[in-house]
Protein backbone atom coordinates (compact mmCIF):
# COMPACT_ATOMS: atom_id res chain seq x y z
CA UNK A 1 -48.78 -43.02 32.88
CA UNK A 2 -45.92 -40.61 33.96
CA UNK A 3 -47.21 -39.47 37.62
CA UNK A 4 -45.38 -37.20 39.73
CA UNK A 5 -43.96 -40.08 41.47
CA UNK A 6 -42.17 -40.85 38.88
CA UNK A 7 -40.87 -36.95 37.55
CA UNK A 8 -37.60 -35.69 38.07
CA UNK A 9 -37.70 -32.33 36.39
CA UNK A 10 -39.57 -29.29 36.94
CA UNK A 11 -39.99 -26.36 34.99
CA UNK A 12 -41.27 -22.74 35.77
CA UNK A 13 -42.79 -19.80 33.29
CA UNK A 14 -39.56 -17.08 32.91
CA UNK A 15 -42.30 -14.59 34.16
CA UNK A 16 -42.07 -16.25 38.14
CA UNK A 17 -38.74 -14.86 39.22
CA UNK A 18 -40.04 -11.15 38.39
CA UNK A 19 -44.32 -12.18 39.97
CA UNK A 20 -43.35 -14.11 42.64
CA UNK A 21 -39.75 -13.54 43.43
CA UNK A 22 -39.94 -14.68 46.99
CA UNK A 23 -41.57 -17.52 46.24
CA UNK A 24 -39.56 -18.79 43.26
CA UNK A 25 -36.29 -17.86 45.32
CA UNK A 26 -37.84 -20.53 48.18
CA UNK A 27 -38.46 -22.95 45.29
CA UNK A 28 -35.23 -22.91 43.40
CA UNK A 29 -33.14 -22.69 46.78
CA UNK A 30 -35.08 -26.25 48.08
CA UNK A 31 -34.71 -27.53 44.94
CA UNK A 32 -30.95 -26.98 44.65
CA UNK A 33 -30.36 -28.20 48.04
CA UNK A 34 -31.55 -31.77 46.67
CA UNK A 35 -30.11 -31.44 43.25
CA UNK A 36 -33.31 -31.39 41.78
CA UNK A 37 -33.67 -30.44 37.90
CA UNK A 38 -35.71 -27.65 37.22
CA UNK A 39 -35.91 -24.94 34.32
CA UNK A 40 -37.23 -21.75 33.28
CA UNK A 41 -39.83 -21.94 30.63
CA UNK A 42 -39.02 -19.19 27.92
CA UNK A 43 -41.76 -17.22 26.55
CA UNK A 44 -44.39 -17.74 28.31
CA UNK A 45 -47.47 -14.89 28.96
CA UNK A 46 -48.67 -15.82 32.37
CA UNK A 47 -47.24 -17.87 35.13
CA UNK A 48 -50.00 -20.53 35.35
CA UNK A 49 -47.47 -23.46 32.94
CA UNK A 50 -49.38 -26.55 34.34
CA UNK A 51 -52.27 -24.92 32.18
CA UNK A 52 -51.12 -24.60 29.01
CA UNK A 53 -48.50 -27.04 28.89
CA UNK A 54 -48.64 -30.71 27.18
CA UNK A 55 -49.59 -33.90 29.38
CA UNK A 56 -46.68 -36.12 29.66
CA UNK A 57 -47.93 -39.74 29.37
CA UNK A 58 -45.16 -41.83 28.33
CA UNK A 59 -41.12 -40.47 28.84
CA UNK A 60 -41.20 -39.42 25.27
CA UNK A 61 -44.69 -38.93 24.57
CA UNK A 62 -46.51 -35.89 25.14
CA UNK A 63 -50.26 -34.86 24.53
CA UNK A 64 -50.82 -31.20 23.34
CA UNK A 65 -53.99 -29.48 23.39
CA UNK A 66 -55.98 -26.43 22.65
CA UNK A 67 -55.60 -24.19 25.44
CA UNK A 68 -58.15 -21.38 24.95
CA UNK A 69 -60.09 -21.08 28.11
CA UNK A 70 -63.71 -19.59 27.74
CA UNK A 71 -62.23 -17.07 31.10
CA UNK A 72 -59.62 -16.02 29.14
CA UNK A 73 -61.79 -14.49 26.46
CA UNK A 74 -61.59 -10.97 26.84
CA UNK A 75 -59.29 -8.84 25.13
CA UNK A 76 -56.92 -8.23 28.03
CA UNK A 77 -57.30 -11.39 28.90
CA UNK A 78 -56.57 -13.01 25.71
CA UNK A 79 -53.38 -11.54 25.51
CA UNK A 80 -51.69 -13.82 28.66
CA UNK A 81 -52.64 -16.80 26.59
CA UNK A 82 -49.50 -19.12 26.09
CA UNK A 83 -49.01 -20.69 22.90
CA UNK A 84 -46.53 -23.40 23.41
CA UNK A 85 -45.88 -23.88 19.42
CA UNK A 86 -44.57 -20.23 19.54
CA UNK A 87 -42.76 -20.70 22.83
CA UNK A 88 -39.38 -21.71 21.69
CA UNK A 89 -36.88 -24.48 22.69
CA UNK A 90 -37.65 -26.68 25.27
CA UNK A 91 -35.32 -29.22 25.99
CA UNK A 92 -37.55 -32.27 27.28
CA UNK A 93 -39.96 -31.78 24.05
CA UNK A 94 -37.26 -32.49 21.70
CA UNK A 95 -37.54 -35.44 19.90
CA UNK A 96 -41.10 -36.57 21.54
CA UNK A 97 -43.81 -38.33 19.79
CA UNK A 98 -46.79 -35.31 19.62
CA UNK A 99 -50.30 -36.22 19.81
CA UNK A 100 -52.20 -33.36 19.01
CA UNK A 101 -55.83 -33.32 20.88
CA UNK A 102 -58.76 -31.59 19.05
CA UNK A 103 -60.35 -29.96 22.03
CA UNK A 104 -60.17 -26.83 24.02
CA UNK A 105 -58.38 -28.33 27.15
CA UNK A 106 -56.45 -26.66 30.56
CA UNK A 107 -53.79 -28.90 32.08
CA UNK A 108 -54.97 -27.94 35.34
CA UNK A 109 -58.12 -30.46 34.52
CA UNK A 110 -55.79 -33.05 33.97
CA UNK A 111 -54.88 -35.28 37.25
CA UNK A 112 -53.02 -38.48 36.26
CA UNK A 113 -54.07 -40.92 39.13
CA UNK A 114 -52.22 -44.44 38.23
CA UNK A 115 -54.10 -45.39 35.43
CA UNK A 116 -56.77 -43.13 35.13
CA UNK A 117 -57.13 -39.30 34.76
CA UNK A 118 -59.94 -37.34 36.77
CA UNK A 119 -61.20 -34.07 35.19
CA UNK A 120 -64.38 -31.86 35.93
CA UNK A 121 -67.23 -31.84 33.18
CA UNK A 122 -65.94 -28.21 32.05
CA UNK A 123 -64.01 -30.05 29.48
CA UNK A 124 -67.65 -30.75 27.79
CA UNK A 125 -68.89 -26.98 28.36
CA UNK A 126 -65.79 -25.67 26.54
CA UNK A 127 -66.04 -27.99 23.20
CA UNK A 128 -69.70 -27.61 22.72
CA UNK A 129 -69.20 -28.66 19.05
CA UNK A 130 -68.78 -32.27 20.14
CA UNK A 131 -71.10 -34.42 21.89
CA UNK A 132 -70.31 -35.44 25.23
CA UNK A 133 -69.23 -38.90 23.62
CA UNK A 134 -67.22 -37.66 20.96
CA UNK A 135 -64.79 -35.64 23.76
CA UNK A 136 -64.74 -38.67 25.68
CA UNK A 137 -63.64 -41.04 23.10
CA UNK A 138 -60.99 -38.34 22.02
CA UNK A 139 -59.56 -37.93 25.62
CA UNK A 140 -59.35 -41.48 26.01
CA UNK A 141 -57.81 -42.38 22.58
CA UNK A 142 -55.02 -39.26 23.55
CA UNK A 143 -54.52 -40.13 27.18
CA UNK A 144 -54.76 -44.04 26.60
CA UNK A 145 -56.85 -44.62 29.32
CA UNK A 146 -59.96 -44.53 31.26
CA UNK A 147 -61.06 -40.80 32.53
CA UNK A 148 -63.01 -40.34 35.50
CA UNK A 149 -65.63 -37.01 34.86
CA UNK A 150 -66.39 -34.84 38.31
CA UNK A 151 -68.83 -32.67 37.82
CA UNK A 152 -68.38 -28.73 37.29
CA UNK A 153 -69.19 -26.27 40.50
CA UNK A 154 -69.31 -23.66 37.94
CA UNK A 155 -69.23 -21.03 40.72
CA UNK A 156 -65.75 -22.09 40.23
CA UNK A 157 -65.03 -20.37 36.77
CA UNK A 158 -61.73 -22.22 36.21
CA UNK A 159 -63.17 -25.90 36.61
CA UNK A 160 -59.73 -27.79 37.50
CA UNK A 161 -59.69 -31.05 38.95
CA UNK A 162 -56.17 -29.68 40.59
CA UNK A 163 -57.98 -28.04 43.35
CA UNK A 164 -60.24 -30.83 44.00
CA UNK A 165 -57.65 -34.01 44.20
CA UNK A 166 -54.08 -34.94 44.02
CA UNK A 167 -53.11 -38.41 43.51
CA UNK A 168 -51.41 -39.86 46.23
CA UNK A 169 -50.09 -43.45 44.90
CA UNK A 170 -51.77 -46.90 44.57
CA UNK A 171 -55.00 -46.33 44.54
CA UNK A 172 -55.39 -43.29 46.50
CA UNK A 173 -56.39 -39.81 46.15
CA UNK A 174 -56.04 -36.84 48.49
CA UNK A 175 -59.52 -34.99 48.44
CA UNK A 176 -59.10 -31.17 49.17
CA UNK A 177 -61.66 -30.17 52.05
CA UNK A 178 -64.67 -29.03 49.65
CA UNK A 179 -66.90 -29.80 52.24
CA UNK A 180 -66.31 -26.66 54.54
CA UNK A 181 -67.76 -24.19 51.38
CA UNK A 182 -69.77 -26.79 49.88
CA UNK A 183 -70.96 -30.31 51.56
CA UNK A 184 -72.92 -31.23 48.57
CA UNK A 185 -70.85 -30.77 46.06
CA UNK A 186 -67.84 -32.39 48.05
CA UNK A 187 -70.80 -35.12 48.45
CA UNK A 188 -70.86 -35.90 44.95
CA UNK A 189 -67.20 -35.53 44.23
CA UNK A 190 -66.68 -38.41 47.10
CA UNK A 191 -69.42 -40.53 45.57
CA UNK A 192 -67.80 -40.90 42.13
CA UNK A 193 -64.48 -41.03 43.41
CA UNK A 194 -64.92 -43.80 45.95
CA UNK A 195 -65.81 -46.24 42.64
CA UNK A 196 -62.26 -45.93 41.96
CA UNK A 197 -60.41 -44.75 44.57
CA UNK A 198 -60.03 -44.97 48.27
CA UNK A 199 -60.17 -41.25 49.15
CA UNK A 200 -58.31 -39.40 51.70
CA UNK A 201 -60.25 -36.23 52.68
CA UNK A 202 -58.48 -33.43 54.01
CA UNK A 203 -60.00 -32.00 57.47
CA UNK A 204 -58.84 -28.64 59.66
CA UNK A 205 -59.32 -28.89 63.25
CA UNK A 206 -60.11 -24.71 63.02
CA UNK A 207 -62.77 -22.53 64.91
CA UNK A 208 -62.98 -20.83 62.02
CA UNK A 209 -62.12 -22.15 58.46
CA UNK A 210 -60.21 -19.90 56.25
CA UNK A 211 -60.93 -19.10 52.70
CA UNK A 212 -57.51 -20.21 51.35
CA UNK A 213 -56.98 -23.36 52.65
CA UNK A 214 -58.45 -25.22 49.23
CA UNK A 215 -53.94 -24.45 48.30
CA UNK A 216 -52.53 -26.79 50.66
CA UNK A 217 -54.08 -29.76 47.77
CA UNK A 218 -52.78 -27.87 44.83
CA UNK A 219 -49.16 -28.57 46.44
CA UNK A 220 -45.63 -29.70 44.19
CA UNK A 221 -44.46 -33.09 43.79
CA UNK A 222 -41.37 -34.12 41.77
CA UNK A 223 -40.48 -37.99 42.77
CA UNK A 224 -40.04 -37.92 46.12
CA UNK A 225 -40.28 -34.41 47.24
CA UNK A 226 -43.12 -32.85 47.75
CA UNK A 227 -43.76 -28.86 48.52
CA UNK A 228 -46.84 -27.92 50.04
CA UNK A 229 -48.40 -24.33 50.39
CA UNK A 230 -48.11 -22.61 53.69
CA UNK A 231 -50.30 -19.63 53.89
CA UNK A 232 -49.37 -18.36 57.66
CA UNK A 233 -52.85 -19.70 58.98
CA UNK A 234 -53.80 -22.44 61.29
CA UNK A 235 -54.44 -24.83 59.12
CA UNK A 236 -50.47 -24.68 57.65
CA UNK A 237 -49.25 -27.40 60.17
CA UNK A 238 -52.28 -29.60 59.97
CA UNK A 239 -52.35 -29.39 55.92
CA UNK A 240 -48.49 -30.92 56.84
CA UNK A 241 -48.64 -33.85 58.50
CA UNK A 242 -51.70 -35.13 57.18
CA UNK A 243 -50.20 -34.99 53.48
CA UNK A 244 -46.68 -36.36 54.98
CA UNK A 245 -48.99 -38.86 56.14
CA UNK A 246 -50.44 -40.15 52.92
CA UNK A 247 -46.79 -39.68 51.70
CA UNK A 248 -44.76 -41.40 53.99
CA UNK A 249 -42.34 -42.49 51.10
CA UNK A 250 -41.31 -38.74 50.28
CA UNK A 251 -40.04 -35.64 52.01
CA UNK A 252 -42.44 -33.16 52.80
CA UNK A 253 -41.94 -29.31 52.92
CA UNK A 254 -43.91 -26.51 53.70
CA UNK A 255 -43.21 -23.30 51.79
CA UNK A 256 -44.62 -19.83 52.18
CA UNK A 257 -46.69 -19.51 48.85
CA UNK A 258 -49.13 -16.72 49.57
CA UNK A 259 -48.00 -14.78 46.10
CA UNK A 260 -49.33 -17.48 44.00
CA UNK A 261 -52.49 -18.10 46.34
CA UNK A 262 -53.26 -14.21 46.52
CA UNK A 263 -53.35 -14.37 42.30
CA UNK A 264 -55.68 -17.50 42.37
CA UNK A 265 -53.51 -20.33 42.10
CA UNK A 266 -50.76 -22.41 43.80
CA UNK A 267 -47.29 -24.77 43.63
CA UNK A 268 -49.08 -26.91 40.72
CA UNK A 269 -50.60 -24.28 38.85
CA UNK A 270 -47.49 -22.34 38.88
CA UNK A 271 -45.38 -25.89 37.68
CA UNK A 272 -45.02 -28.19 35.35
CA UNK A 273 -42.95 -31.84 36.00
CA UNK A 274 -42.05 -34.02 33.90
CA UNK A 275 -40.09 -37.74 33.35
CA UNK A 276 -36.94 -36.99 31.77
């Protein structure tokens, strides 16, 4: 499985420089300082690429998907849907083996953690014309491997396991701090995850907890480098060192990211890495 351990390239939808200018101007500056490849996606209709883009799960194989999203569905909405057959050249999908996935799928429920992948139970909401086992056995015969299901806090429409964990090597996932808006829920997450993971929970030594500091998980990481979400609160320094901490191997950056967040998503939405 192609984690982002082992990326080296990132690429961007065309549409950040003109959204998010500030931000992608942090981004590509960092990222030139250390020589780091990274890309402008052309034609894409919203900036949110880790979404509709395909999972990478070998260096030349990639898994493609239907990306129709069931909060995407209305007619202004269903015009910022990517399709990434129409998109155009893209240099690292030349030449690729392409498994094509028969279900309705966002990248942003896929988190590749060693040898298994942990999504939320939206997946089975959004292909209702399948049984539960039926997605399953799909997912597993495309991704090659075992998936681990969360369930769905469907008072979160989106349903991505990218705001709940990031994989943080070995056997170890970083938990985002669910349990300040939702200590059963975050209960539940950390009783399915422990079978397979040891889990690192994120805490904030805060009076008062802010309402954005579920970003700091959803943070960048291409090999060794990893970018994290500052959002000029207290939490930004703690969020810091306790994911350089879990990191030690890689160089850890905070960078102001409060465009993204303020439109509902953050470094990894707004990314896609890949091997190659």
């Amino acid at each position: 499985m192609i984690t982002a351990l082992k990326t080296t390239t990132a690429y961007f939808s065309n549409l950040l420089p003109k959204r998010c200018p500030t931000l992608y101007q942090s981004i590509d500056t960092i990222l030139r300082e250390r020589q780091v490849a990274h890309h402008l996606l052309p034609n894409t209709r919203d900036i949110w690429c880790r979404d509709y883009m395909p999972i990478q799960t070998d260096e030349k194989r990639f898994v493609f998907y239907k990306y129709n999203p069931d909060y995407l569905q209305k007619p202004h909405l269903k015009r910022t849907i990517t399709d990434v057959m129409q998109m155009g050249d893209v240099d690292c999908l030349r030449q690729v083996e392409v498994v094509n996935l028969d279900l309705v799928v966002d990248g942003g429920n896929v988190v590749k953690c060693g040898d298994k992948i942990v999504m939320t139970e939206k997946v089975f909401f959004e292909n209702l014309d399948k049984t539960r086992n039926e997605v399953q056995r799909l997912l597993e015969e495309a991704f090659l491997c075992d998936i681990v299901f969360l369930p769905w806090d469907d008072v979160e429409i989106f349903g991505h396991s990218d705001g709940i964990i990031h994989y943080a090597g070995g056997t170890r996932v970083l938990m985002t701090n669910y349990a300040d808006s939702d200590a059963d829920m975050a209960h539940k997450f950390t009783r399915i995850l422990d079978k397979h993971f040891e889990v690192i929970h994120l805490e904030y030594n805060v009076k008062r907890k802010h309402r954005r500091s579920w970003a700091y998980i959803n943070y960048l990481q291409i090999g060794n480098l990893v970018l994290v979400p500052q959002l000029g609160i207290s939490e930004d320094e703690q969020a810091l060192r306790q994911i350089a901490q879990a990191l030690p191997q890689c160089e850890v950056i905070g960078i102001e990211a409060l465009e993204a967040v303020r439109k509902g998503g953050a470094l990894n939405c707004i990314s896609w890495n890949v091997k190659g």
